[in-house]
Protein backbone atom coordinates (compact mmCIF):
# COMPACT_ATOMS: atom_id res chain seq x y z
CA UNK A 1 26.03 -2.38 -25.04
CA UNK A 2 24.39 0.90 -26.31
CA UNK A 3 21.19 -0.21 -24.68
CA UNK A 4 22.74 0.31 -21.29
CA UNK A 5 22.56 3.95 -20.19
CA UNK A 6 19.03 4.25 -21.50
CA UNK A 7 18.08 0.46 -19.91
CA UNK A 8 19.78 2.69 -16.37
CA UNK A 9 17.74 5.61 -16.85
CA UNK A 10 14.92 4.04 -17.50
CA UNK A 11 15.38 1.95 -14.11
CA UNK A 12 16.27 5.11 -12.57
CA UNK A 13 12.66 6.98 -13.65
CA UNK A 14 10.90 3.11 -13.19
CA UNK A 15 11.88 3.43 -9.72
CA UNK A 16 10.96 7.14 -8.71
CA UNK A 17 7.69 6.18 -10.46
CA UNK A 18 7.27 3.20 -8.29
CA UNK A 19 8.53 5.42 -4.99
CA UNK A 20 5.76 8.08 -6.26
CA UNK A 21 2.95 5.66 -6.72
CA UNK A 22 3.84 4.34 -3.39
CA UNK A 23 3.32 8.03 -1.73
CA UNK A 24 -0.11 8.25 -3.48
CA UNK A 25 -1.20 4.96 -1.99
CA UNK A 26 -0.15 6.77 1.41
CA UNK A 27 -1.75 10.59 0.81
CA UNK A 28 -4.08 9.86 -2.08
CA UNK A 29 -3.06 13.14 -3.62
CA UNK A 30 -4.28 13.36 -7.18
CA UNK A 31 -0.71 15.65 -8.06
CA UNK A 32 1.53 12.98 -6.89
CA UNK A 33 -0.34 10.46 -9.32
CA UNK A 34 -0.15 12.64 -12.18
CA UNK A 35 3.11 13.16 -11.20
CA UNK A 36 3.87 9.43 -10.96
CA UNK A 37 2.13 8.83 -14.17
CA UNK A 38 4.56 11.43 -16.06
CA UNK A 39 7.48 9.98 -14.32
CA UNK A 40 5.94 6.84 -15.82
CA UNK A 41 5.75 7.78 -19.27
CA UNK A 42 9.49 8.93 -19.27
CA UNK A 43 10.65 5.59 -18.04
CA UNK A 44 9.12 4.11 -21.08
CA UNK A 45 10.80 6.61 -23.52
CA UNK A 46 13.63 4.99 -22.18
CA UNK A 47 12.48 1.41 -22.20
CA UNK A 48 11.75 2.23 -26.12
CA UNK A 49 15.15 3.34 -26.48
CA UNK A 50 16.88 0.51 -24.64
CA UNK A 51 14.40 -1.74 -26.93
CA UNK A 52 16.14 0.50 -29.97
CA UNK A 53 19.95 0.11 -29.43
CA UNK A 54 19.43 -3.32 -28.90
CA UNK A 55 18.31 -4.78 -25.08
CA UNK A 56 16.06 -7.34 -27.16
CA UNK A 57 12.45 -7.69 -25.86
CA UNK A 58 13.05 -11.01 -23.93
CA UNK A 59 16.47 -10.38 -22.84
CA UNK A 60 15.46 -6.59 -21.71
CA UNK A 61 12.21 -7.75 -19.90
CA UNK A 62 13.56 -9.95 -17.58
CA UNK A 63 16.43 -7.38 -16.94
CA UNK A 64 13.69 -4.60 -16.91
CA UNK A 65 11.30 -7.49 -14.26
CA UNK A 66 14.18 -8.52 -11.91
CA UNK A 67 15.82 -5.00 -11.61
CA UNK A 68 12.02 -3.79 -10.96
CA UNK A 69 11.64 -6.10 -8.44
CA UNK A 70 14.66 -5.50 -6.13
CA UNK A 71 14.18 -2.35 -6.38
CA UNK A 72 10.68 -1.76 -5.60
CA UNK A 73 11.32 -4.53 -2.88
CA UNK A 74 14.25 -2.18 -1.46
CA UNK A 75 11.70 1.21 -1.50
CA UNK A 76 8.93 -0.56 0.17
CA UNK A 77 11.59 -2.07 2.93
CA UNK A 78 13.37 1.80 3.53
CA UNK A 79 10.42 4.01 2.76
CA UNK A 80 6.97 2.00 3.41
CA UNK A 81 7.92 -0.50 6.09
CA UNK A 82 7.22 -3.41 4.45
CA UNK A 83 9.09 -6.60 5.56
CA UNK A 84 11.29 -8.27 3.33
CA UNK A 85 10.69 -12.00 3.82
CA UNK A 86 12.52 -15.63 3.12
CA UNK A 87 10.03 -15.65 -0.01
CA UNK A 88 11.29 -12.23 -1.31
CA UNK A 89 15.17 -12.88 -1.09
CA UNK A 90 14.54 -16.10 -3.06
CA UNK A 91 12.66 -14.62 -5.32
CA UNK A 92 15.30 -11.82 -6.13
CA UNK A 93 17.73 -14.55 -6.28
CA UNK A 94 16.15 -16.49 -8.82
CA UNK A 95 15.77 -13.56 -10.60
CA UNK A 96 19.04 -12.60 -10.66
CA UNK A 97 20.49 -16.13 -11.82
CA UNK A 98 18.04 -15.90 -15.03
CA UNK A 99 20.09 -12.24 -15.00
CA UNK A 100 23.59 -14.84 -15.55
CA UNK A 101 21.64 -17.23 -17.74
CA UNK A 102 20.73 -14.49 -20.50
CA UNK A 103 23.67 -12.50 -20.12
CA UNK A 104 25.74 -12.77 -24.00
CA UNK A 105 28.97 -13.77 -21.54
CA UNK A 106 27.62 -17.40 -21.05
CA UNK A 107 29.32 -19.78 -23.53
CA UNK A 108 26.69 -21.61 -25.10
């Protein structure tokens, strides 16, 4: 599990990105969307090296989508006041079963 610590930074800079992006929907201020866009480009320096020490591509995206996705979900809920509805919590559920399917700890 090499992969792991730059799969959790990469979430980490994914999600200031997202928080960012969200703030220049709100001010349209053109240094908080360069500054988004550079926090950006270091989450996928570690999205390459995830990919590198072995996440896999399909195995790593759907970590990378669900992860994204409760998340961003959970920023927009504390920070933008956006509901979270019936529709969202299944969706993060689903998400996170696939999360047990792919894991390597289900015997096949």
């Amino acid at each position: 599990m090499k992969w792991f610590a730059p799969f959790a930074f990469l979430m980490v800079f994914e999600t200031l990105g997202n928080y960012f992006a969200g703030l220049f929907g709100t001010m349209q201020n053109i240094f908080i969307a360069i500054f988004s866009l550079v926090i950006y480009a270091v989450a996928n320096y570690f999205w390459l090296q995830a990919l590198k020490y072995g996440s896999g591509l399909a195995r790593g995206t759907v970590y990378f989508g669900v992860a994204v996705i409760i998340f961003t979900a959970l920023i927009g809920f504390a920070f933008y006041e956006e509901g979270i509805t019936i529709i969202t919590v299944a969706g993060i559920l689903t998400g996170t079963v696939s999360l047990f399917l792919l894991s390597d700890d289900v015997k096949h």
